[in-house]
Protein backbone atom coordinates (compact mmCIF):
# COMPACT_ATOMS: atom_id res chain seq x y z
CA UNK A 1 27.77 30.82 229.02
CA UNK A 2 27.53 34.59 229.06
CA UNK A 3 23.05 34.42 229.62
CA UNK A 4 21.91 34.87 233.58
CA UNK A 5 18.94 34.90 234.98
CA UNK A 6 16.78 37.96 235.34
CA UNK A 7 18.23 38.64 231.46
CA UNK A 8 16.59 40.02 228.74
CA UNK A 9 16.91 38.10 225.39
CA UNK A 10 15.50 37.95 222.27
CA UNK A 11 14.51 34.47 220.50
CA UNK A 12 16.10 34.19 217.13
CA UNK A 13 15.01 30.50 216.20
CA UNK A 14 12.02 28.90 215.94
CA UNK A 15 8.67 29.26 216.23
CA UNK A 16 8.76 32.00 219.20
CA UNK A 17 11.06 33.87 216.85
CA UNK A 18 11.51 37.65 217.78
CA UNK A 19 9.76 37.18 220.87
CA UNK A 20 11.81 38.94 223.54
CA UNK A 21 11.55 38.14 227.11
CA UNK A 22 12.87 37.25 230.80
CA UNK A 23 15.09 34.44 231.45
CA UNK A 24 13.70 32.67 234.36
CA UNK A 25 15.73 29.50 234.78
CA UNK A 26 19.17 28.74 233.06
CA UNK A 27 19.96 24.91 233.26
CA UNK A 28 24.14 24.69 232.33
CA UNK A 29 24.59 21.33 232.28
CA UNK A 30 21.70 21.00 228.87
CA UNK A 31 22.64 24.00 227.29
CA UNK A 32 18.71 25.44 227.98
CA UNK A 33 17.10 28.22 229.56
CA UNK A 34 13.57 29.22 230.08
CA UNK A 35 12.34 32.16 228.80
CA UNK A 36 9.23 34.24 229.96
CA UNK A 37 5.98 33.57 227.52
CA UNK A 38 7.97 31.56 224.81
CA UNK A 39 8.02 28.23 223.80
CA UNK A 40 4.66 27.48 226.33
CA UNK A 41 3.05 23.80 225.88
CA UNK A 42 -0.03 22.77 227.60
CA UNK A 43 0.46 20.52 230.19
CA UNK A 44 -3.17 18.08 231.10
CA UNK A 45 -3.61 17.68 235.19
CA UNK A 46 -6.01 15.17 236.39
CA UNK A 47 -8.17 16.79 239.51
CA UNK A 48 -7.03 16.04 243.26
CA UNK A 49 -6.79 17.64 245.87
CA UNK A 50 -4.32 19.69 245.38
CA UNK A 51 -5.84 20.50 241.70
CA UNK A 52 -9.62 20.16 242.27
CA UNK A 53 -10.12 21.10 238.79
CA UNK A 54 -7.89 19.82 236.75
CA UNK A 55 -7.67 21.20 233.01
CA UNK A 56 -4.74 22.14 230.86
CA UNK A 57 -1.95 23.88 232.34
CA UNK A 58 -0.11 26.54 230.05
CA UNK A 59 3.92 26.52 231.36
CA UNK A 60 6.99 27.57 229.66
CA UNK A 61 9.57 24.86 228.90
CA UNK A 62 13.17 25.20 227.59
CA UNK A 63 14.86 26.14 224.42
CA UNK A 64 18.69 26.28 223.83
CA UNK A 65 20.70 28.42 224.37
CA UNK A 66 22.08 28.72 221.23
CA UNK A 67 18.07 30.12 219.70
CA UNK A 68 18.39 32.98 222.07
CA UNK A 69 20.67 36.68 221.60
CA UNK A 70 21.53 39.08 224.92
CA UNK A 71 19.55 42.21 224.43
CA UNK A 72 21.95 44.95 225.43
CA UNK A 73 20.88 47.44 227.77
CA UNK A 74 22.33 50.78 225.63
CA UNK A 75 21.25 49.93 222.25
CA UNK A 76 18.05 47.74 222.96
CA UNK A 77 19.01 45.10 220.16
CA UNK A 78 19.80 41.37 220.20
CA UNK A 79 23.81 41.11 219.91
CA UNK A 80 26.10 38.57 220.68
CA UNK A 81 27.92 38.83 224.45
CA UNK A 82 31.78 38.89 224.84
CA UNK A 83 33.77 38.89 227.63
CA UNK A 84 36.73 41.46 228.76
CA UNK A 85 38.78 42.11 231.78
CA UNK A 86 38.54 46.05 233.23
CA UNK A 87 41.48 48.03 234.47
CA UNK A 88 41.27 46.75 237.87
CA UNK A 89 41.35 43.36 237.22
CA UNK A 90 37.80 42.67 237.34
CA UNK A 91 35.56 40.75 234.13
CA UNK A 92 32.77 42.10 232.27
CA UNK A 93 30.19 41.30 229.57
CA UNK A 94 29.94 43.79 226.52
CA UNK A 95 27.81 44.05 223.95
CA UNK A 96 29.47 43.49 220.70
CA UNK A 97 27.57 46.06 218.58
CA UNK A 98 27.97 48.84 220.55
CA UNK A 99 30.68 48.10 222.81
CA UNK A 100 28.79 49.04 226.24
CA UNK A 101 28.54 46.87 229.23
CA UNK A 102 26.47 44.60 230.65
CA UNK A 103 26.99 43.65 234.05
CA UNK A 104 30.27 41.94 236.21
CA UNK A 105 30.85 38.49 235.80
CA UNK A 106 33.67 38.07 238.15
CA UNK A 107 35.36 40.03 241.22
CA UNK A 108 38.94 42.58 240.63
CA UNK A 109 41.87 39.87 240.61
CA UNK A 110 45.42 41.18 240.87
CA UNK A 111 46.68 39.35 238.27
CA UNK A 112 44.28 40.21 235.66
CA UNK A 113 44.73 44.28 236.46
CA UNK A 114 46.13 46.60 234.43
CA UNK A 115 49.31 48.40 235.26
């Protein structure tokens, strides 16, 4: 599972479709995340007091993973995420339209380094 929080990703399923936004939870044992402004339902509260008003209650909930696409950073379009080890051992995710980075996944390890 290459998406993070704090990600920028693009929905390419569904009713949000194209709607690009920020992950803000990523649940790994579903397969879902929950992505800023899409997929929002209306949730009814009755009043108390911790809700004297009550109403409707507009909250995102999740989608899976496999509706959203890792917006790359370099080329600002939704592309699929791979996975490659660096010279000095360490892993990275690339974008695999353009070829650039996207952030560390995992410390330098000795055996994984180039020589």
């Amino acid at each position: 599972m290459l998406i993070r929080v704090k990600d920028t990703v693009e929905v390419i399923a569904g009713d949000d479709r194209k709607a690009r936004g920020k992950v803000l939870r990523v649940n790994r044992a579903t397969g879902r995340v929950v992505v800023e402004g899409v997929n929002r339902v209306f949730k009814h509260v009755r009043r108390s007091q911790r809700n004297p008003q009550g109403g409707r209650l507009s909250r995102e909930m999740p989608i899976a993973l496999s509706k959203v696409a890792l917006v790359c950073n370099a080329c600002n379009k939704a592309t699929r995420a791979g996975a490659r080890f660096l010279e000095d051992g360490s892993k990275e995710r690339f974008c695999k339209k353009c070829g650039a980075g996207n952030g560390q996944i995992a410390p330098a390890k000795a055996s994984h380094a180039k020589k």
